[in-house]
Structures are given as C-alpha cells and as structure tokens.
PDB file of N, CA and C in Angstrom:
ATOM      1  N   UNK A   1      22.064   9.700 -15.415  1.00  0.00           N
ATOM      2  CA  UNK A   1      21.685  11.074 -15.256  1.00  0.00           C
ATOM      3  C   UNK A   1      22.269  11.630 -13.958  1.00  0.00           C
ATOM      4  N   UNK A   2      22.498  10.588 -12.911  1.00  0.00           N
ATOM      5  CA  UNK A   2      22.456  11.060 -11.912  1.00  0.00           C
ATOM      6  C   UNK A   2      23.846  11.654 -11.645  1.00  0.00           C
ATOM      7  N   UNK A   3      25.158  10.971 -12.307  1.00  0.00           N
ATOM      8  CA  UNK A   3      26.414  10.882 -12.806  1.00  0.00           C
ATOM      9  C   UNK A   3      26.335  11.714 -13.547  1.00  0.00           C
ATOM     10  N   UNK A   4      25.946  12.686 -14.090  1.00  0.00           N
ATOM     11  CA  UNK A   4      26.396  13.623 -15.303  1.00  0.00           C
ATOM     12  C   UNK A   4      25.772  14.810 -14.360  1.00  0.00           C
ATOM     13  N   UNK A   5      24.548  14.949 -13.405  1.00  0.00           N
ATOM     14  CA  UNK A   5      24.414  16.080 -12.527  1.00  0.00           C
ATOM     15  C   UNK A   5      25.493  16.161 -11.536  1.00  0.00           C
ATOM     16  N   UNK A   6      26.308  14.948 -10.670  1.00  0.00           N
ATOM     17  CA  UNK A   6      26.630  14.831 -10.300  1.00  0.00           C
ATOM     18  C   UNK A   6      28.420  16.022 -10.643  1.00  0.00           C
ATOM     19  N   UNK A   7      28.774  15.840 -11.822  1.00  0.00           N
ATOM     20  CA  UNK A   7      29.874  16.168 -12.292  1.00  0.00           C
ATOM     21  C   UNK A   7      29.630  17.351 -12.966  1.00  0.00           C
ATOM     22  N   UNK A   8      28.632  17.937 -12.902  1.00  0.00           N
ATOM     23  CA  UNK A   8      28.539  19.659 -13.083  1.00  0.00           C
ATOM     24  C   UNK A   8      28.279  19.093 -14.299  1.00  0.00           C
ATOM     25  N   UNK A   9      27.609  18.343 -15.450  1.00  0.00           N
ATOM     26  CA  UNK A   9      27.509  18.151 -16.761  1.00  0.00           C
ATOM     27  C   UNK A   9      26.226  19.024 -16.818  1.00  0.00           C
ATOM     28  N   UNK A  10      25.558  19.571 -15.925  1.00  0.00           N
ATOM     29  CA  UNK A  10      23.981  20.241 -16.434  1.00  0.00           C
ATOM     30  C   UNK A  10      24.544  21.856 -16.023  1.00  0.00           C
ATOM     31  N   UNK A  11      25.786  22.297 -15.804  1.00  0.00           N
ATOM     32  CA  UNK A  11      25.674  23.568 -15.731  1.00  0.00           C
ATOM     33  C   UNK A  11      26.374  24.234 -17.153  1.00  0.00           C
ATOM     34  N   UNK A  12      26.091  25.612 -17.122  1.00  0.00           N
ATOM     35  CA  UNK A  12      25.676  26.212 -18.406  1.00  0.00           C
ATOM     36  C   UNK A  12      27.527  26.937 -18.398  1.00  0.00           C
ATOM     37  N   UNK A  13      27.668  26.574 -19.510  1.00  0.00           N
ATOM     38  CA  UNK A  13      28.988  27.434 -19.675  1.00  0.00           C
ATOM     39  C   UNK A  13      29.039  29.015 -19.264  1.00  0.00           C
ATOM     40  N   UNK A  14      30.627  29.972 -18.580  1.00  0.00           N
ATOM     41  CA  UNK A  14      30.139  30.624 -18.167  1.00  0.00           C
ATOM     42  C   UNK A  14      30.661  31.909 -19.713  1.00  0.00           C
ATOM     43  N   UNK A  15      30.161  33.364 -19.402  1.00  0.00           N
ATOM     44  CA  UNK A  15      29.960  33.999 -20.543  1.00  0.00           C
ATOM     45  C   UNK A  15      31.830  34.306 -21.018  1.00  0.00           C
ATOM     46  N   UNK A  16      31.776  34.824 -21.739  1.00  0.00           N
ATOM     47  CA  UNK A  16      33.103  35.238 -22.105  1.00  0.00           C
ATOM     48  C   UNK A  16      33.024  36.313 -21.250  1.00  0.00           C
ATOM     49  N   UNK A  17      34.513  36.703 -21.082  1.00  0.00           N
ATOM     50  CA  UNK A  17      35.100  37.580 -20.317  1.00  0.00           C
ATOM     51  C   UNK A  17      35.971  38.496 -21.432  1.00  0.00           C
ATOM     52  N   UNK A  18      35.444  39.620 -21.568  1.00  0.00           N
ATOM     53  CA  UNK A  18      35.907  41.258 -22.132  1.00  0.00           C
ATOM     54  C   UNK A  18      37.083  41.655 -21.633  1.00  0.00           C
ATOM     55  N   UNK A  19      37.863  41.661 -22.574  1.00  0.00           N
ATOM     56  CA  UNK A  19      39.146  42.615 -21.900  1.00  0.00           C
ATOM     57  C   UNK A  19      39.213  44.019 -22.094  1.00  0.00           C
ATOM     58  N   UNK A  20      39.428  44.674 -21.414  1.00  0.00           N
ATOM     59  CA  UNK A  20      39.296  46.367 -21.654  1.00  0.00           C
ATOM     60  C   UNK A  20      39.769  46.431 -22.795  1.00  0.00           C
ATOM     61  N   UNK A  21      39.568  47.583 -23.765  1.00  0.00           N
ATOM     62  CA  UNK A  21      40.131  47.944 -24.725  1.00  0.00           C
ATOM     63  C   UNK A  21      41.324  48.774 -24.440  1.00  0.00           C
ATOM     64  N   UNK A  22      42.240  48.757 -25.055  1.00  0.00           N
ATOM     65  CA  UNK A  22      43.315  48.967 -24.744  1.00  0.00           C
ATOM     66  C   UNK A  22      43.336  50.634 -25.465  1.00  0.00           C
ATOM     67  N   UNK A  23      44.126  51.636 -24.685  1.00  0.00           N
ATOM     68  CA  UNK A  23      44.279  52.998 -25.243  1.00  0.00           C
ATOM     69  C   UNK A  23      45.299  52.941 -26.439  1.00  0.00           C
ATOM     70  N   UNK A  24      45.132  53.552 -27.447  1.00  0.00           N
ATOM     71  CA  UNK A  24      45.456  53.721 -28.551  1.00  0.00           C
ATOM     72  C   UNK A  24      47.435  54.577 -28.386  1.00  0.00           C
ATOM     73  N   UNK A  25      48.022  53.827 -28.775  1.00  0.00           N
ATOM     74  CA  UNK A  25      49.886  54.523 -28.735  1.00  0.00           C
ATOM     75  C   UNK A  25      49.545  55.436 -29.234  1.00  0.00           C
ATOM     76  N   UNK A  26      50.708  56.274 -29.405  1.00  0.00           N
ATOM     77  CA  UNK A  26      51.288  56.990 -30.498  1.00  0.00           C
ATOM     78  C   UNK A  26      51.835  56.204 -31.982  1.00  0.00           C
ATOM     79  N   UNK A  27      51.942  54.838 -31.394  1.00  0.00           N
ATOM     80  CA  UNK A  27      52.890  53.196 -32.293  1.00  0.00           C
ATOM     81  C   UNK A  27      51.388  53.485 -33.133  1.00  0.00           C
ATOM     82  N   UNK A  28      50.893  53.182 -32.947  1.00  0.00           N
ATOM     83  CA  UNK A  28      49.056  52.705 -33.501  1.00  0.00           C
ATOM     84  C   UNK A  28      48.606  53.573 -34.408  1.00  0.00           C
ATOM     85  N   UNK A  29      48.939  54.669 -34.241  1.00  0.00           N
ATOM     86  CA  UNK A  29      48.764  56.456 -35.012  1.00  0.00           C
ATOM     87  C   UNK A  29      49.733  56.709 -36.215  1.00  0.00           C
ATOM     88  N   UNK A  30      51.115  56.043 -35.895  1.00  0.00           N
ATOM     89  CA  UNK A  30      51.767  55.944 -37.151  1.00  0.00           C
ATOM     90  C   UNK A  30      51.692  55.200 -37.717  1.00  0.00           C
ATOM     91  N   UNK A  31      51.450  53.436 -36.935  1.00  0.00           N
ATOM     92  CA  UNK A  31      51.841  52.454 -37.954  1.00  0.00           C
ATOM     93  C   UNK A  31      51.345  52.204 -39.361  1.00  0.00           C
ATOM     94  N   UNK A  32      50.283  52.811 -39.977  1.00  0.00           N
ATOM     95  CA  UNK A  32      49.687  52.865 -40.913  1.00  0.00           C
ATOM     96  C   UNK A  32      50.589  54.079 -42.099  1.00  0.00           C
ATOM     97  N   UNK A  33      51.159  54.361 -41.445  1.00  0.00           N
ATOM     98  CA  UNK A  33      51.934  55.761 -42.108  1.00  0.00           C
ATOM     99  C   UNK A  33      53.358  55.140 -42.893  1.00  0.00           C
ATOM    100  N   UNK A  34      53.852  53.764 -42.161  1.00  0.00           N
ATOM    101  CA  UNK A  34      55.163  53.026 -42.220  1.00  0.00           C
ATOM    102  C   UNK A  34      55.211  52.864 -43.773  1.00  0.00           C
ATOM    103  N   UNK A  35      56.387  52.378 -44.457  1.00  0.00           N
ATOM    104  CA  UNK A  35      56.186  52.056 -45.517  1.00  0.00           C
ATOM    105  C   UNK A  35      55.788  50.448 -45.910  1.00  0.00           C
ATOM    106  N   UNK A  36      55.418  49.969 -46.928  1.00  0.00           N
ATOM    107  CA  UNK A  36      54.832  48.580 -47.048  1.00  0.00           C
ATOM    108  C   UNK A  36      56.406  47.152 -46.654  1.00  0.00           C
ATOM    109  N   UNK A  37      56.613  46.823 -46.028  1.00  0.00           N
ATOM    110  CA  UNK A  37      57.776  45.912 -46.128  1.00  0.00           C
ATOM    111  C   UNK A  37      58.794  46.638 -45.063  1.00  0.00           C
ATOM    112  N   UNK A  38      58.066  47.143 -44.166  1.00  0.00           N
ATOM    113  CA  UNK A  38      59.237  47.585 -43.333  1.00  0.00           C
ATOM    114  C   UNK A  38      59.196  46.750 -42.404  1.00  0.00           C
ATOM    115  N   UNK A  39      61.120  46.149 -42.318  1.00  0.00           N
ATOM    116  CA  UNK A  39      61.166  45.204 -41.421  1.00  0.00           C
ATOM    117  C   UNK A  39      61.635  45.821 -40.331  1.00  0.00           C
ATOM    118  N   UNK A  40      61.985  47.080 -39.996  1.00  0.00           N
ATOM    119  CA  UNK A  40      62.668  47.365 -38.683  1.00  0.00           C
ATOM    120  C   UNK A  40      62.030  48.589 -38.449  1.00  0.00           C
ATOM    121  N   UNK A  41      61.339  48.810 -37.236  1.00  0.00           N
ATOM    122  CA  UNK A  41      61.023  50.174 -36.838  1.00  0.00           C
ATOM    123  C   UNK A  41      61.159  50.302 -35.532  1.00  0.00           C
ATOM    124  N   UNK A  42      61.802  51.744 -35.390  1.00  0.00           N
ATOM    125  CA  UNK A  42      61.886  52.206 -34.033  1.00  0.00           C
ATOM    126  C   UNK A  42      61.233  53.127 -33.620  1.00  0.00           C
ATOM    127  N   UNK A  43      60.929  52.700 -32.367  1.00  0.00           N
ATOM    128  CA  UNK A  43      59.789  53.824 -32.057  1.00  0.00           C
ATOM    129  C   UNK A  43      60.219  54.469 -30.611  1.00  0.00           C
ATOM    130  N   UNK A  44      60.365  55.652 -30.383  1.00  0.00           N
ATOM    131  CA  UNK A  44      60.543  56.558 -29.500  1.00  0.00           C
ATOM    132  C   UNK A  44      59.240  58.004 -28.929  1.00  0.00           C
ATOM    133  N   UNK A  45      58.975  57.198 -27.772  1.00  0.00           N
ATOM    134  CA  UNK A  45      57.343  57.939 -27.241  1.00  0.00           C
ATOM    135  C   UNK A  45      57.610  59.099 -26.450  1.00  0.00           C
ATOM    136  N   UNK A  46      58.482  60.164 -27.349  1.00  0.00           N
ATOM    137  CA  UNK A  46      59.006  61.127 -25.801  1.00  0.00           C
ATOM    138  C   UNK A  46      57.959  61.256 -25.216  1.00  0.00           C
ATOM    139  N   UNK A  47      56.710  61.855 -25.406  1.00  0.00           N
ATOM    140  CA  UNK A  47      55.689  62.334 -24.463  1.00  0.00           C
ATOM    141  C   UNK A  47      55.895  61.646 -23.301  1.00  0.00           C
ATOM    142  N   UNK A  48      55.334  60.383 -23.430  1.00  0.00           N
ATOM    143  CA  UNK A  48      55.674  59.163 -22.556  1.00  0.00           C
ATOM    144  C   UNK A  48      57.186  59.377 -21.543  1.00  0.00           C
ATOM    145  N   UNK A  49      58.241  59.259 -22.520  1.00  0.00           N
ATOM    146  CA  UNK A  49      59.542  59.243 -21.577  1.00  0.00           C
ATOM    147  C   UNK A  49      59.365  61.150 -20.431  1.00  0.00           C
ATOM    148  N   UNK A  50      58.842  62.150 -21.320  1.00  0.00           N
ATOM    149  CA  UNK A  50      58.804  62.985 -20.342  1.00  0.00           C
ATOM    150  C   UNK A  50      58.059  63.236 -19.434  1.00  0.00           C
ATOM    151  N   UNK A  51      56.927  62.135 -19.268  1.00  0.00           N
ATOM    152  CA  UNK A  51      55.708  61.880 -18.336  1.00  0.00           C
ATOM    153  C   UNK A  51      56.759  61.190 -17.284  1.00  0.00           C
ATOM    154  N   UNK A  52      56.958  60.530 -17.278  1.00  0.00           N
ATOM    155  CA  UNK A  52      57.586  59.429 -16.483  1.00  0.00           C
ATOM    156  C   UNK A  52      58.792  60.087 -15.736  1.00  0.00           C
ATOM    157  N   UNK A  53      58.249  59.459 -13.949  1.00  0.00           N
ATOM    158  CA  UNK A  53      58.913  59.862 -13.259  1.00  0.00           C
ATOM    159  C   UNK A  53      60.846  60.171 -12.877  1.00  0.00           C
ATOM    160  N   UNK A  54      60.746  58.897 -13.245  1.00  0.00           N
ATOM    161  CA  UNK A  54      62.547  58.942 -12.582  1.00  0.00           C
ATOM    162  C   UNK A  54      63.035  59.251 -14.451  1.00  0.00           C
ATOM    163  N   UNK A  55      62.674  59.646 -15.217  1.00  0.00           N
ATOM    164  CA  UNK A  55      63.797  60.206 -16.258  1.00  0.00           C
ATOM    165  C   UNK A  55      63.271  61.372 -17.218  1.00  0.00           C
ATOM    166  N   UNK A  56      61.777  61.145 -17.097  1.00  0.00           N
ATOM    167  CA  UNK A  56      61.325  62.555 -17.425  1.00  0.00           C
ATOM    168  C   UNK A  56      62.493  63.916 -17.528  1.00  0.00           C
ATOM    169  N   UNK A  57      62.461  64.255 -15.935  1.00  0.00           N
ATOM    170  CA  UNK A  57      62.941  66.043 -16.119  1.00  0.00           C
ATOM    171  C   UNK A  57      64.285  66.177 -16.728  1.00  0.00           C
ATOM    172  N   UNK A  58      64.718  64.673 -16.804  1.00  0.00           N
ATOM    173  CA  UNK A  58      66.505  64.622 -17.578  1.00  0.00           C
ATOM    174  C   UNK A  58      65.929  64.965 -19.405  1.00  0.00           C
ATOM    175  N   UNK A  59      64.864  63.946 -19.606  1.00  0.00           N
ATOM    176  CA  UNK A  59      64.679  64.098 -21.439  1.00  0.00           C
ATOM    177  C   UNK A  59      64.162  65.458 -21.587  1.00  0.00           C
ATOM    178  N   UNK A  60      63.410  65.681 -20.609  1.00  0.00           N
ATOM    179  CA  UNK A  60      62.608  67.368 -20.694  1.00  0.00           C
ATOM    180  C   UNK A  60      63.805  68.274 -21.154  1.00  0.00           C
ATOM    181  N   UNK A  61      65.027  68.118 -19.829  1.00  0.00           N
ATOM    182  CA  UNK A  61      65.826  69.451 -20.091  1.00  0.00           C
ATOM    183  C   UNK A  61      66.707  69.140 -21.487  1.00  0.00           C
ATOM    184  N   UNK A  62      67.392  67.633 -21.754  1.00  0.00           N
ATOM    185  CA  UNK A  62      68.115  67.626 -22.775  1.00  0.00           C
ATOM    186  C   UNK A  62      67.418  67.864 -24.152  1.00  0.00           C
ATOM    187  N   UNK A  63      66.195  67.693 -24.176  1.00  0.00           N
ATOM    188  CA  UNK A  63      65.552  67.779 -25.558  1.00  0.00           C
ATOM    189  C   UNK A  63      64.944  69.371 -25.745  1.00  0.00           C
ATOM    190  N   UNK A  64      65.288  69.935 -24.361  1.00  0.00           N
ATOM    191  CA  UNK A  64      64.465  71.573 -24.489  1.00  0.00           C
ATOM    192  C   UNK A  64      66.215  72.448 -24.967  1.00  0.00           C
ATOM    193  N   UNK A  65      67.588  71.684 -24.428  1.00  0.00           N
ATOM    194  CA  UNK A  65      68.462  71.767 -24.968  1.00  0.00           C
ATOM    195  C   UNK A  65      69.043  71.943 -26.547  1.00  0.00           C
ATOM    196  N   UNK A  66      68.633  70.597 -26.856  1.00  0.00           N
ATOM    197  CA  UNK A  66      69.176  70.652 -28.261  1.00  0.00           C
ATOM    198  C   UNK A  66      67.845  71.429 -29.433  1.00  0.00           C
ATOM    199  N   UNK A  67      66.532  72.189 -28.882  1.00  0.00           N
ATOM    200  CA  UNK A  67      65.376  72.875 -29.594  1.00  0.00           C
ATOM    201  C   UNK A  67      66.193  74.350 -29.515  1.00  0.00           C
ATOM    202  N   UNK A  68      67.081  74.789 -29.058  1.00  0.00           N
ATOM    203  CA  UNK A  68      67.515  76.293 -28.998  1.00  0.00           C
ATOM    204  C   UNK A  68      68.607  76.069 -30.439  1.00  0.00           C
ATOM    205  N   UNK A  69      68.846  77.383 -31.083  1.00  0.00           N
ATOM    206  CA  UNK A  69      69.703  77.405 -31.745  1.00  0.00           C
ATOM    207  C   UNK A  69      71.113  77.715 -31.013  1.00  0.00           C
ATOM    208  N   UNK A  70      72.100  77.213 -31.674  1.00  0.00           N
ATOM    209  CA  UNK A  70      73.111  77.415 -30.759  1.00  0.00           C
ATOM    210  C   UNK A  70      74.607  77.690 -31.823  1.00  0.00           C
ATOM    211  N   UNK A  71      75.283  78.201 -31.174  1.00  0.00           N
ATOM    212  CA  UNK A  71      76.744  78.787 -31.929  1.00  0.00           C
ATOM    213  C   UNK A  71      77.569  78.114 -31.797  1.00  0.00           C
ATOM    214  N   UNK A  72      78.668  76.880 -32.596  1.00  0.00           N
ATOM    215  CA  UNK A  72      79.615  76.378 -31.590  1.00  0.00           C
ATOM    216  C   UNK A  72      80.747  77.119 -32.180  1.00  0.00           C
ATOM    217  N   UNK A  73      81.769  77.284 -30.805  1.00  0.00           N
ATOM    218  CA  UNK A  73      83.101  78.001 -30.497  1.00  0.00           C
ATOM    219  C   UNK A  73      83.415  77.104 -32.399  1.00  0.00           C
ATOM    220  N   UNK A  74      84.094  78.495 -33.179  1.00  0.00           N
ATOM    221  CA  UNK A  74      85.136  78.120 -34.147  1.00  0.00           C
ATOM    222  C   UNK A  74      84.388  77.832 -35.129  1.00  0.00           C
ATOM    223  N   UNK A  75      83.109  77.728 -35.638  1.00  0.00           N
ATOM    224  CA  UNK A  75      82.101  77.767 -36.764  1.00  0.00           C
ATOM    225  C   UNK A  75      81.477  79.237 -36.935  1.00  0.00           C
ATOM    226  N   UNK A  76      81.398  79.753 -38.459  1.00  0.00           N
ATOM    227  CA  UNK A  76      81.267  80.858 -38.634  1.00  0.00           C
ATOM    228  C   UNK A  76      79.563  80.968 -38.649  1.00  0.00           C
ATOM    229  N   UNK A  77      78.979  80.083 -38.216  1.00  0.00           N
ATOM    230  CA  UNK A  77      77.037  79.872 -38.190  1.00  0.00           C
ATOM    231  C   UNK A  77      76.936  79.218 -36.959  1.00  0.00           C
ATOM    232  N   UNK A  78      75.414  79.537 -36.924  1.00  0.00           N
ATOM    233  CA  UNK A  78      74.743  79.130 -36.105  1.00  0.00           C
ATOM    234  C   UNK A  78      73.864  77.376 -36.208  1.00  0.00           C
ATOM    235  N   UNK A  79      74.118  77.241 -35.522  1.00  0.00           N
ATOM    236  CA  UNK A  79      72.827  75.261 -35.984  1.00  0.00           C
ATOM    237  C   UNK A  79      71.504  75.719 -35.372  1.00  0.00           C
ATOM    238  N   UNK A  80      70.304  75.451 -36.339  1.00  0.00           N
ATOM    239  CA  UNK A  80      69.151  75.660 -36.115  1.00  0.00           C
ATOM    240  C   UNK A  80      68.532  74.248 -34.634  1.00  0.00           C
ATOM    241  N   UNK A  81      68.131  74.650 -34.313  1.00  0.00           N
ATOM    242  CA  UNK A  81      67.750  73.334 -33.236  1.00  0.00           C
ATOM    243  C   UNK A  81      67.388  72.514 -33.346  1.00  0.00           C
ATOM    244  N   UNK A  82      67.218  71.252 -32.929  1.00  0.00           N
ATOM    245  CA  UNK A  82      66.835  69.977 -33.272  1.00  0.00           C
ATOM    246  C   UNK A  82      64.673  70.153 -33.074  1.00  0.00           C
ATOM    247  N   UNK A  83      63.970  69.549 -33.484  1.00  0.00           N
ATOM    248  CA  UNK A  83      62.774  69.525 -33.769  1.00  0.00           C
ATOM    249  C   UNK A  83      61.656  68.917 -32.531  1.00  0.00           C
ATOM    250  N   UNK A  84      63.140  67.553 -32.033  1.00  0.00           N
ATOM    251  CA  UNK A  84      62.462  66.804 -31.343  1.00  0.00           C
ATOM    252  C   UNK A  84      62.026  67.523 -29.902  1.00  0.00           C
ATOM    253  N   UNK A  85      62.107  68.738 -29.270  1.00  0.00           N
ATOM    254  CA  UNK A  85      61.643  69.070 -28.181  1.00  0.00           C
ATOM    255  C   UNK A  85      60.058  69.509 -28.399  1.00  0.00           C
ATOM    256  N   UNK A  86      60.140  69.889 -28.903  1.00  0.00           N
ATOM    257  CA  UNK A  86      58.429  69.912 -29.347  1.00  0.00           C
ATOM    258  C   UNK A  86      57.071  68.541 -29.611  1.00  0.00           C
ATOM    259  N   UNK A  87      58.573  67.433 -30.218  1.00  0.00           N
ATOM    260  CA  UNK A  87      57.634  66.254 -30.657  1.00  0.00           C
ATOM    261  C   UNK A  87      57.197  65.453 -29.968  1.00  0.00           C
ATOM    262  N   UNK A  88      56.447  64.247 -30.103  1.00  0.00           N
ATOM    263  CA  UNK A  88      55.554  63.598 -29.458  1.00  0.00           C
ATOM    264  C   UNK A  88      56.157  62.127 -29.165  1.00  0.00           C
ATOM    265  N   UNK A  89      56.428  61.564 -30.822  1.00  0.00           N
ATOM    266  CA  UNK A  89      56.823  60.564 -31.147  1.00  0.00           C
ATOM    267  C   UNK A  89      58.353  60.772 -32.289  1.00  0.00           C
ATOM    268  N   UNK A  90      59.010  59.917 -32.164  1.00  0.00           N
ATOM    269  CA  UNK A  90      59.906  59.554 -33.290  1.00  0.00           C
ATOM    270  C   UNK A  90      60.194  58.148 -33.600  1.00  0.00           C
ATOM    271  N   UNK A  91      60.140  58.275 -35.052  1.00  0.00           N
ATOM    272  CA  UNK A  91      60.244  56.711 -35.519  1.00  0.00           C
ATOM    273  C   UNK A  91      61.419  56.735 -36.580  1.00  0.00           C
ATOM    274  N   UNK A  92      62.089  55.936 -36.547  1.00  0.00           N
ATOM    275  CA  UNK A  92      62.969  55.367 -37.520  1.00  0.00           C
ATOM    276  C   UNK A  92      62.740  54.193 -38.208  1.00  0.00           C
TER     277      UNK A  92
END
C-alpha cells in the first residue's frame, strides 16, 4: 500500500481538457453544398484575404477593378464586371 501511495497510484485522474470551439469558415458553410464525390476543391476566402494586412488593400483594389464594367480598345461592347468584388467566398 505504502508503494502504490508512494507512486501517485491513489490520485484521481485529472478531468479532460475542452478545446475551444472553433469559429465556423466560410469552407464549413459551403461544404455541404459540394457535390457528392468531389475530389478537388478550391477554396478562396476573399473576405479573409481583404481583412488581412499586408495584401488586403492590393485584393480590395484589384477585385473592386475587375466589378466595373469596362470597354476594351477595338471591341464593339462593353464586358459586364466580374461578380467576385462583392463576394465572400469562391470555390472551384
């Protein structure tokens, strides 16, 4: 007995330890949306990239870029703007 107090054998296991729950992606919000058997997906978090310091105000201006409609020299139309300046997420 004295050998088993001796070696911590009478103390009580200690409790589990909780890991925070983790905040929910934008990944997490679509992945249910994916199709069944998809082996490759890409996922692109602009919100995220335009939060973020050192490349933010570059994706801000190029993606507030390609949202304008625009004329190019020698085409008799205009190109409607790309979608993604507004969006959140893009997945392929």
């Amino acid at each position: 007995m004295v050998a088993l107090v001796a070696c911590g054998g009478g103390a009580k296991p200690a409790a589990p330890v909780a890991a925070p729950a983790k905040p929910a992606t934008a990944f997490d919000r679509i992945l249910p949306l994916l199709p069944d058997g998809a082996q490759v997906v890409v996922e692109l978090d602009l919100a995220r990239l335009r939060a973020n310091a050192v490349v933010g105000p570059v994706v801000t201006r190029a993606l507030a870029r390609l949202s304008g409609d625009s004329h190019l020299p020698g085409l008799p139309f205009a190109m409607m703007g790309s979608p993604l300046a507004g969006a959140d997420a893009f997945v392929i």
